[in-house]
PDB file of N, CA and C in Angstrom:
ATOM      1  N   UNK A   1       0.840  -1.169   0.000  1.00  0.00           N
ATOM      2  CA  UNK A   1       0.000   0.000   0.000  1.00  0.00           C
ATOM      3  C   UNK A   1       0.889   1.238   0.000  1.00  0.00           C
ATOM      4  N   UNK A   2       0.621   2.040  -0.700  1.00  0.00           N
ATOM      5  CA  UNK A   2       1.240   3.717  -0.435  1.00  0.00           C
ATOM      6  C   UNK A   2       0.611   4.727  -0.900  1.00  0.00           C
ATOM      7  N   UNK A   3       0.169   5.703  -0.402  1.00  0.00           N
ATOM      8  CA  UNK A   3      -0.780   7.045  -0.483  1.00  0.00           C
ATOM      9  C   UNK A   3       0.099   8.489  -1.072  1.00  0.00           C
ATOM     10  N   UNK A   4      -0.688   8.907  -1.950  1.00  0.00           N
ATOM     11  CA  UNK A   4      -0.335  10.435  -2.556  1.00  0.00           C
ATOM     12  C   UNK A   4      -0.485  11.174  -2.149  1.00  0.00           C
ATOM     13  N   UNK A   5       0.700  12.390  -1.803  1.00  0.00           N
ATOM     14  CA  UNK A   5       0.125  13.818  -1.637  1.00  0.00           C
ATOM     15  C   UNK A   5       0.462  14.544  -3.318  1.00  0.00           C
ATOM     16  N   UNK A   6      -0.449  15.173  -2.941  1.00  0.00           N
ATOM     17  CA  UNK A   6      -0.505  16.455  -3.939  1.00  0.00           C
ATOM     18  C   UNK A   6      -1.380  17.456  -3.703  1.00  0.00           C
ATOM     19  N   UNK A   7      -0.558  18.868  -3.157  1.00  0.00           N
ATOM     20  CA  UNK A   7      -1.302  20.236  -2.599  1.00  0.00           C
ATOM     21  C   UNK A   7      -2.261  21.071  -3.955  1.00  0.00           C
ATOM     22  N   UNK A   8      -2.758  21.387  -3.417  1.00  0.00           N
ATOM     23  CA  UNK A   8      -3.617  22.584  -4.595  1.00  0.00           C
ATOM     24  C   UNK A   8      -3.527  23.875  -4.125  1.00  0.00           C
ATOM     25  N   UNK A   9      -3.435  24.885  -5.247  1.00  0.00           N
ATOM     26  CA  UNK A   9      -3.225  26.468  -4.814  1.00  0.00           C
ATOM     27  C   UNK A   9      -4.397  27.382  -5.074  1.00  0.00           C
ATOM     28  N   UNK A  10      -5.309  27.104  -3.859  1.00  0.00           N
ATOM     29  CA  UNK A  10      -6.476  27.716  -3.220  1.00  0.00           C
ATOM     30  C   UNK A  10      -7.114  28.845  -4.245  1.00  0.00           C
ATOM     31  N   UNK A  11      -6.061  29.895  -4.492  1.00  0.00           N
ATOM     32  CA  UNK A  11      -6.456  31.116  -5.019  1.00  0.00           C
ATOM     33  C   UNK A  11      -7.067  30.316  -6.821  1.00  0.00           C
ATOM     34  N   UNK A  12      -5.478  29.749  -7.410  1.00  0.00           N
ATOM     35  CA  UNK A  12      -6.110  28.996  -8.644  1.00  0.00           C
ATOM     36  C   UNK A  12      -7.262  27.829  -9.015  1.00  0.00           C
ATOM     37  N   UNK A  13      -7.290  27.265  -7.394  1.00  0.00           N
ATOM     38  CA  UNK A  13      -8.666  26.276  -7.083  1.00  0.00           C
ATOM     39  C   UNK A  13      -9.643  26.794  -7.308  1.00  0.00           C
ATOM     40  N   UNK A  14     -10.149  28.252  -7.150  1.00  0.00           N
ATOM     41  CA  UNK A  14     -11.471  28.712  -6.958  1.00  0.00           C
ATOM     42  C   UNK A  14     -11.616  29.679  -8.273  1.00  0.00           C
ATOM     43  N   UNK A  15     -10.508  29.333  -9.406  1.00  0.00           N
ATOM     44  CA  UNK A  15     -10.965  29.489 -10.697  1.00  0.00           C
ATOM     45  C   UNK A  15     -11.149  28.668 -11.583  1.00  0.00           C
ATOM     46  N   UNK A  16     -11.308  27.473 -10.684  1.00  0.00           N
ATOM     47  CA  UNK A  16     -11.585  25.883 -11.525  1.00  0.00           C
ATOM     48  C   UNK A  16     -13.070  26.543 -12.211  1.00  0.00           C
ATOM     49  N   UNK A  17     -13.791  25.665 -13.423  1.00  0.00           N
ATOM     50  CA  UNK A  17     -15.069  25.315 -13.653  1.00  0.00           C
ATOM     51  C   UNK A  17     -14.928  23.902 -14.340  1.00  0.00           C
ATOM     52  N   UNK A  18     -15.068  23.283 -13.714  1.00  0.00           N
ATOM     53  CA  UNK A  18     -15.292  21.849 -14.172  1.00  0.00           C
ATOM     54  C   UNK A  18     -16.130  21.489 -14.462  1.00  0.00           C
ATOM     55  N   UNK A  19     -16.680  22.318 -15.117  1.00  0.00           N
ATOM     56  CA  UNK A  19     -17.557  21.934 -16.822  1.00  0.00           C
ATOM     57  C   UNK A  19     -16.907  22.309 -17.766  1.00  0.00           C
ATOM     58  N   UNK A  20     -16.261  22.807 -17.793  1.00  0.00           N
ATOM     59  CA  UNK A  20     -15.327  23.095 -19.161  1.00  0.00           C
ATOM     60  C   UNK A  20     -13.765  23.394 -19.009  1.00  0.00           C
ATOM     61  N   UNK A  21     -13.162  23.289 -17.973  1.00  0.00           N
ATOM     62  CA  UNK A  21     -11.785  23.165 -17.245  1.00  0.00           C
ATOM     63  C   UNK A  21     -11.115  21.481 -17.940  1.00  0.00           C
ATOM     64  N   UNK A  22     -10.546  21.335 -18.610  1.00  0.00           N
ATOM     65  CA  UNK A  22      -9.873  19.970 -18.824  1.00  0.00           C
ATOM     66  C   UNK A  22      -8.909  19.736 -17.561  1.00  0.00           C
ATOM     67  N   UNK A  23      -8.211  18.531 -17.690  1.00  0.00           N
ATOM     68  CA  UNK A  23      -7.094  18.576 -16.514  1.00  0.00           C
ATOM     69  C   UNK A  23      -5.964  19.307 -16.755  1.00  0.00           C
ATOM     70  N   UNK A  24      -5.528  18.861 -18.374  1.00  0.00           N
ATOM     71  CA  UNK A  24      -4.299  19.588 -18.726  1.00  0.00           C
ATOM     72  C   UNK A  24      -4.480  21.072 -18.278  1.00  0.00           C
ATOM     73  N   UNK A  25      -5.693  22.057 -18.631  1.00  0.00           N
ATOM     74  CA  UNK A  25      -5.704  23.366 -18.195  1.00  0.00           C
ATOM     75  C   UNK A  25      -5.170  23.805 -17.061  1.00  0.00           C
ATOM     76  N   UNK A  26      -6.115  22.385 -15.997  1.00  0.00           N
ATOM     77  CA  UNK A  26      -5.854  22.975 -14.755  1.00  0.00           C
ATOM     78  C   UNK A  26      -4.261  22.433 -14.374  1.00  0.00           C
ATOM     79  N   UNK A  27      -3.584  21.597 -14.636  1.00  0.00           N
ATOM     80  CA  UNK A  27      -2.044  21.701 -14.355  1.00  0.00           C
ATOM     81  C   UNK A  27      -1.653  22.886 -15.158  1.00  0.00           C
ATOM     82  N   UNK A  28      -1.488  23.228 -15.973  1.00  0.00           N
ATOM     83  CA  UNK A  28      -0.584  24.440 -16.791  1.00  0.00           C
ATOM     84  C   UNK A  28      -1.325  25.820 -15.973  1.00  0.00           C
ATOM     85  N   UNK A  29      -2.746  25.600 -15.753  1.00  0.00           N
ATOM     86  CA  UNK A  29      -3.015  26.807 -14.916  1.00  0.00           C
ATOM     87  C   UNK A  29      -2.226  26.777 -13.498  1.00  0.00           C
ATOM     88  N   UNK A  30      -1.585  25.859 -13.196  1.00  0.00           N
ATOM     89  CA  UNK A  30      -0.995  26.222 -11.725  1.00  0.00           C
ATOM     90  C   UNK A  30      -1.922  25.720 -10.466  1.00  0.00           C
ATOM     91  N   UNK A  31      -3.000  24.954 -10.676  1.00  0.00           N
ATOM     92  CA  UNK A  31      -3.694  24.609  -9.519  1.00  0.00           C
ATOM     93  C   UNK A  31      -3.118  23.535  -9.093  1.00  0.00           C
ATOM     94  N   UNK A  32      -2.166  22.510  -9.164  1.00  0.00           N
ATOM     95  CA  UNK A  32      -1.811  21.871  -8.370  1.00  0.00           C
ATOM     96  C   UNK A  32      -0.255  21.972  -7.837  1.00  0.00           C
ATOM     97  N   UNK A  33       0.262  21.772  -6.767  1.00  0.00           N
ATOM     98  CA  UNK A  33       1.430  21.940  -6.651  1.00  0.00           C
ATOM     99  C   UNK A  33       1.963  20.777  -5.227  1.00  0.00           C
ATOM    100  N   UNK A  34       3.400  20.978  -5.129  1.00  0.00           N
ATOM    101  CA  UNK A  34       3.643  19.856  -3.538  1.00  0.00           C
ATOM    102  C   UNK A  34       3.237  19.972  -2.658  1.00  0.00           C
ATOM    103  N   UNK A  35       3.437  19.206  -1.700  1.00  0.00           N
ATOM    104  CA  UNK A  35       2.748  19.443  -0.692  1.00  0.00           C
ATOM    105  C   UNK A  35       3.803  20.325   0.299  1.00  0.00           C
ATOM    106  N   UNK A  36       2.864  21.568   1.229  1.00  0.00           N
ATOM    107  CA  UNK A  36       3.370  22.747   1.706  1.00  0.00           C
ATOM    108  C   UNK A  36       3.901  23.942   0.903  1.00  0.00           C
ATOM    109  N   UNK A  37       3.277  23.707  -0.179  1.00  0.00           N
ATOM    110  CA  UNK A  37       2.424  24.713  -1.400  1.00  0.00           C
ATOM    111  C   UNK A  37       1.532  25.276  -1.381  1.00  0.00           C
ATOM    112  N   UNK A  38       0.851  24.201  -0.737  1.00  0.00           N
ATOM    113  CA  UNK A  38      -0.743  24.872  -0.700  1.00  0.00           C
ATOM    114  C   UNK A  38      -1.429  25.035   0.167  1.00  0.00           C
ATOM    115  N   UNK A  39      -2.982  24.857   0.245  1.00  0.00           N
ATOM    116  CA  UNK A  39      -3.618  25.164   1.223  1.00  0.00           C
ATOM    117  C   UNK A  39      -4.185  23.800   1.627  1.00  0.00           C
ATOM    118  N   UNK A  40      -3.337  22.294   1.475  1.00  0.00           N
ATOM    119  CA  UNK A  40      -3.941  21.147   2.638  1.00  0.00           C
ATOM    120  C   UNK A  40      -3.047  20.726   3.273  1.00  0.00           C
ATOM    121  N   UNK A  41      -3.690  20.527   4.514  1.00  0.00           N
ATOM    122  CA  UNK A  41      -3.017  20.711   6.273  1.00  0.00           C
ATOM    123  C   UNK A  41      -2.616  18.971   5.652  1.00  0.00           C
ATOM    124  N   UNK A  42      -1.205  18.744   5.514  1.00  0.00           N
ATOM    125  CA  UNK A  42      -0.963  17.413   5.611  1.00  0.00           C
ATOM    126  C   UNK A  42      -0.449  16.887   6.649  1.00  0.00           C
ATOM    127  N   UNK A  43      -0.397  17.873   7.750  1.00  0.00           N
ATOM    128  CA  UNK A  43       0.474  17.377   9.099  1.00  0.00           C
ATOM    129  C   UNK A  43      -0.971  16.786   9.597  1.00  0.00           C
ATOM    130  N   UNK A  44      -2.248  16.836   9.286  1.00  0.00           N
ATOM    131  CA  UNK A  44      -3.331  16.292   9.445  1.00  0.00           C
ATOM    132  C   UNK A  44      -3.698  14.688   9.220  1.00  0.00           C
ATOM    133  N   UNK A  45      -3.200  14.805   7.996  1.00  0.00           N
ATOM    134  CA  UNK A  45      -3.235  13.419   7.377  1.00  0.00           C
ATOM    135  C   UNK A  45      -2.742  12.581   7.701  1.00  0.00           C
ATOM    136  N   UNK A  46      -0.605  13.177   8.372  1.00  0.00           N
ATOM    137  CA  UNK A  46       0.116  12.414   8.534  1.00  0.00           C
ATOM    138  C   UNK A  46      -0.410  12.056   9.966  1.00  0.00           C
ATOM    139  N   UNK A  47      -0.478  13.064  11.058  1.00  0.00           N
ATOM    140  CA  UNK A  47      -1.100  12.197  12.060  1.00  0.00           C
ATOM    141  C   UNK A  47      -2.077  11.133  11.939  1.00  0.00           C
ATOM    142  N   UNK A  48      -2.998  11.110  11.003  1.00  0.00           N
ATOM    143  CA  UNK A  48      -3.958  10.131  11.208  1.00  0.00           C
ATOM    144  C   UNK A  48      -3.111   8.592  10.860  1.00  0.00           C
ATOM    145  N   UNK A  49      -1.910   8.832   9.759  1.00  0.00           N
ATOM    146  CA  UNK A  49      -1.183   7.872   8.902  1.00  0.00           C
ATOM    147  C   UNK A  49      -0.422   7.114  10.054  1.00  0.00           C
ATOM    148  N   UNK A  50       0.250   7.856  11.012  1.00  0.00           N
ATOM    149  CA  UNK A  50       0.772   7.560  12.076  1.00  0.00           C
ATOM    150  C   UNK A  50       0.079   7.006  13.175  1.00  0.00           C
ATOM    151  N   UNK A  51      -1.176   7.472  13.648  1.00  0.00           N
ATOM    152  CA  UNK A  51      -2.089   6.727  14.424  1.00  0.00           C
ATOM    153  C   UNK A  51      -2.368   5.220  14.043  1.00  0.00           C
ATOM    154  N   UNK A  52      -2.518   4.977  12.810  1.00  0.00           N
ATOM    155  CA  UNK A  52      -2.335   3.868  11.997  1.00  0.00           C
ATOM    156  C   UNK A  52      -1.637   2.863  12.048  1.00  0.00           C
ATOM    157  N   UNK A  53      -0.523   3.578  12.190  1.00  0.00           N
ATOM    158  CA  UNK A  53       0.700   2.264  11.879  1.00  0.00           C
ATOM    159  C   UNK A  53       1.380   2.777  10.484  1.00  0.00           C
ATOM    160  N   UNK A  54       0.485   3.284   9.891  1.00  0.00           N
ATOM    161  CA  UNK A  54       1.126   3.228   8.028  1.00  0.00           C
ATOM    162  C   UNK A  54       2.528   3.527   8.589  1.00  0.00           C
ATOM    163  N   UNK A  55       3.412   2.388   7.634  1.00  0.00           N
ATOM    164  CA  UNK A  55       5.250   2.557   7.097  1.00  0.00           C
ATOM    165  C   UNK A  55       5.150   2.770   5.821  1.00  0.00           C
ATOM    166  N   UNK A  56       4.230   2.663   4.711  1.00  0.00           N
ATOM    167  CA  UNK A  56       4.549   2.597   3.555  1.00  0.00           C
ATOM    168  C   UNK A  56       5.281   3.701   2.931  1.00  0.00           C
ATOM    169  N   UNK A  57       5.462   3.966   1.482  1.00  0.00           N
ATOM    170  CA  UNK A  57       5.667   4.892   0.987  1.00  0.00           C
ATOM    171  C   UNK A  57       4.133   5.885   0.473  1.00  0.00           C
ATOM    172  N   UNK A  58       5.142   7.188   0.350  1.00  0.00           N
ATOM    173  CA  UNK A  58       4.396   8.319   0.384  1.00  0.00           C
ATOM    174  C   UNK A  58       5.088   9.154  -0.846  1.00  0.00           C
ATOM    175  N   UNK A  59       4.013   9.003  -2.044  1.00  0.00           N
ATOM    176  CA  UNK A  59       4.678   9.074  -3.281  1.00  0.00           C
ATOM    177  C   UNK A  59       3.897  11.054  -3.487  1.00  0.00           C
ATOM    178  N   UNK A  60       5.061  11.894  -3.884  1.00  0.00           N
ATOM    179  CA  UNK A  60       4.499  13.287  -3.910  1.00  0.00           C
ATOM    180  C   UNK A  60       4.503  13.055  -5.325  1.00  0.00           C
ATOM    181  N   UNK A  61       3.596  14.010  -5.582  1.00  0.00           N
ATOM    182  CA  UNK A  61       2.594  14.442  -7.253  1.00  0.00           C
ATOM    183  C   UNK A  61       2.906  15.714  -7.088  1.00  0.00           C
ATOM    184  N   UNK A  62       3.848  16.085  -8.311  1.00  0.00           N
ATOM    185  CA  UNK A  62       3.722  17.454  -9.037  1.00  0.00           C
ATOM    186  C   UNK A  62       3.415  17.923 -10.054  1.00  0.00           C
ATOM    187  N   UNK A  63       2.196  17.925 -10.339  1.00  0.00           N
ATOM    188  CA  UNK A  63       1.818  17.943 -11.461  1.00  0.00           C
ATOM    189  C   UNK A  63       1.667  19.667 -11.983  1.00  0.00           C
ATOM    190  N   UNK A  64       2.966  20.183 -12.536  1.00  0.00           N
ATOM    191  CA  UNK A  64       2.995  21.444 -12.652  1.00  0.00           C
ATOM    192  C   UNK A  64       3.977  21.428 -14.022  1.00  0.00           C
ATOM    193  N   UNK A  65       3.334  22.652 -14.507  1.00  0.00           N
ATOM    194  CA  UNK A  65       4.201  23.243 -15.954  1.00  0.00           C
ATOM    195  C   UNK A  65       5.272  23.280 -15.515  1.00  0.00           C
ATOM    196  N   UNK A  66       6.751  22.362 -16.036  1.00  0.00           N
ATOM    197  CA  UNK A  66       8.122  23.018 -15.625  1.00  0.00           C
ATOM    198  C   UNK A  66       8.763  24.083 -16.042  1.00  0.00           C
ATOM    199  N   UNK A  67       8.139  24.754 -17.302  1.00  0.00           N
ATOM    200  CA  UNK A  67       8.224  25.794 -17.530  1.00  0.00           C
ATOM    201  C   UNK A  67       8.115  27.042 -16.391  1.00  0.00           C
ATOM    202  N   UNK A  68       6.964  26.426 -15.661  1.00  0.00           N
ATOM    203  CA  UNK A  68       6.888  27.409 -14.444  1.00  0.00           C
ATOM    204  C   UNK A  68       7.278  27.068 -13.249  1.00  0.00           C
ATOM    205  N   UNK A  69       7.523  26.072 -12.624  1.00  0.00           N
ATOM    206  CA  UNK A  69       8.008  25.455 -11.692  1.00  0.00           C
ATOM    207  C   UNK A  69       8.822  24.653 -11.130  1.00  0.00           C
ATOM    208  N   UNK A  70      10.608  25.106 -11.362  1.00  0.00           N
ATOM    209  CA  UNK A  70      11.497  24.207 -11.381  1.00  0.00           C
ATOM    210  C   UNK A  70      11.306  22.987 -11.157  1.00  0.00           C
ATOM    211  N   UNK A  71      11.281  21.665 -11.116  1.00  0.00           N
ATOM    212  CA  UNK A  71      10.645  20.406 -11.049  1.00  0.00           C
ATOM    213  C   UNK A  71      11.620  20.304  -9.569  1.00  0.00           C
ATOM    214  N   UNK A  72      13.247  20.312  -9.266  1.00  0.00           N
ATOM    215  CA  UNK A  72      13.967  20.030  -8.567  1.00  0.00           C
ATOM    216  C   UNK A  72      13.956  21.649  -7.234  1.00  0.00           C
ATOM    217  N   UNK A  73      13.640  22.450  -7.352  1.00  0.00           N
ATOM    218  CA  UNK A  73      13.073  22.940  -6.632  1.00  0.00           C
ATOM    219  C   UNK A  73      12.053  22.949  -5.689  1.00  0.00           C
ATOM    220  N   UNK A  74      10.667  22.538  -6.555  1.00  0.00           N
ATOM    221  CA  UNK A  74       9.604  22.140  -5.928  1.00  0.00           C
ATOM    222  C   UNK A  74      10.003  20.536  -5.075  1.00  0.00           C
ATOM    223  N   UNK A  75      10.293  19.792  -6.103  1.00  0.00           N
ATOM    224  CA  UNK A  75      11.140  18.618  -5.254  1.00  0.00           C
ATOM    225  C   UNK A  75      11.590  18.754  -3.691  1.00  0.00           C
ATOM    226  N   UNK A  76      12.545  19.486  -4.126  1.00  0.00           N
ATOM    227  CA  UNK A  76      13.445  19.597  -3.222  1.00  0.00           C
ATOM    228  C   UNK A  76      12.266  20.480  -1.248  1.00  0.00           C
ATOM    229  N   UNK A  77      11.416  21.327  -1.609  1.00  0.00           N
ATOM    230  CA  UNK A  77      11.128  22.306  -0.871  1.00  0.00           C
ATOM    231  C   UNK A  77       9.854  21.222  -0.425  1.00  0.00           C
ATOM    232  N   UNK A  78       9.266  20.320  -1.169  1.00  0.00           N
ATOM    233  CA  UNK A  78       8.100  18.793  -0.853  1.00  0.00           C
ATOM    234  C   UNK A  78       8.985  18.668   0.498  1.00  0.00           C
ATOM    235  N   UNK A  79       9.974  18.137  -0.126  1.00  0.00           N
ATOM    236  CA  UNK A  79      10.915  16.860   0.955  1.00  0.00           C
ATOM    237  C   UNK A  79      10.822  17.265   2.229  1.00  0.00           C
ATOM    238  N   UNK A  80      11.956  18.772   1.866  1.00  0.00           N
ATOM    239  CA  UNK A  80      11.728  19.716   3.033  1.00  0.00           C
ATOM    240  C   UNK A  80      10.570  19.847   4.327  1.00  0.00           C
ATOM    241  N   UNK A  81       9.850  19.817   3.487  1.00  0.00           N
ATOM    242  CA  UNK A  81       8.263  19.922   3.996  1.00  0.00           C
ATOM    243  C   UNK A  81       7.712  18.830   4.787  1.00  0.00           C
ATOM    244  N   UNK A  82       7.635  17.902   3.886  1.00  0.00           N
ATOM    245  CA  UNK A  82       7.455  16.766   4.366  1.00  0.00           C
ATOM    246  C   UNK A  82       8.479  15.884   5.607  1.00  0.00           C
ATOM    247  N   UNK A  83       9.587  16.061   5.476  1.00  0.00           N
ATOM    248  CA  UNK A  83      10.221  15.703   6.279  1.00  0.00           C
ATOM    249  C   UNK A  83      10.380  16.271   8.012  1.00  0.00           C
ATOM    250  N   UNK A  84       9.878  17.692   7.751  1.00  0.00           N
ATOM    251  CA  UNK A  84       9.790  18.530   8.934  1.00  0.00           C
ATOM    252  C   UNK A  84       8.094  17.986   9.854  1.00  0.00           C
ATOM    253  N   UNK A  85       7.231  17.721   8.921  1.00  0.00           N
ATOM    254  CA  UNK A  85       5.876  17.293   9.617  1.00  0.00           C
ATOM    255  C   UNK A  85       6.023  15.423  10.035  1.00  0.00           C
ATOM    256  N   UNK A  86       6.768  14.880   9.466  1.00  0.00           N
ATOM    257  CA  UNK A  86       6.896  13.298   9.541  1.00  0.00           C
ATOM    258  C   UNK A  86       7.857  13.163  11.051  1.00  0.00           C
ATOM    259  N   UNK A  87       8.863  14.106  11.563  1.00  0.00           N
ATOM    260  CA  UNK A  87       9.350  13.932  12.604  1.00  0.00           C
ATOM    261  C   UNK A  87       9.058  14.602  13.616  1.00  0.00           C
ATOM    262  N   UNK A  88       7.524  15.415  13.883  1.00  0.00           N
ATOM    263  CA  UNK A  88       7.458  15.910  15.024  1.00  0.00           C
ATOM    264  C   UNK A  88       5.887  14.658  15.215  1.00  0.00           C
TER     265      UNK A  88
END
């Protein structure tokens, strides 16, 4: 078993219309990004993951234009992120 994060950016979320929004739009529009990007509390999640037991892996989704979003940047600032909420 292993679970995805992938954050969304609130401000570009609430210019979704998904009636006529494709997916590709909404990645090149910038609505999704890593997690501690955006606006979901994953230190939320991870507690519950931890109450659990879960060891698995925890695969991050960036599904962003690299044109606009260094890929190894965002990478890099996930980990960051993630690594700071996984040890408290």
């Amino acid at each position: 078993m292993h679970v995805h994060f992938k954050d969304v950016r609130k401000k570009e979320f609430n210019k979704y219309d998904s009636s006529s929004d494709s997916f590709l739009n909404t990645v090149l529009s910038g609505i999704f990004t890593v997690p501690g990007d955006g606006c979901i509390d994953f230190s939320s999640i991870v507690k519950i993951l931890q109450q659990n037991h879960y060891n698995g892996w925890i695969i991050v989704e960036a599904e962003q234009d690299p044109d606009k979003a260094d890929p190894l940047h965002y990478a890099t600032s996930a980990r960051h992120y993630l690594n700071s909420i996984l040890t408290n």
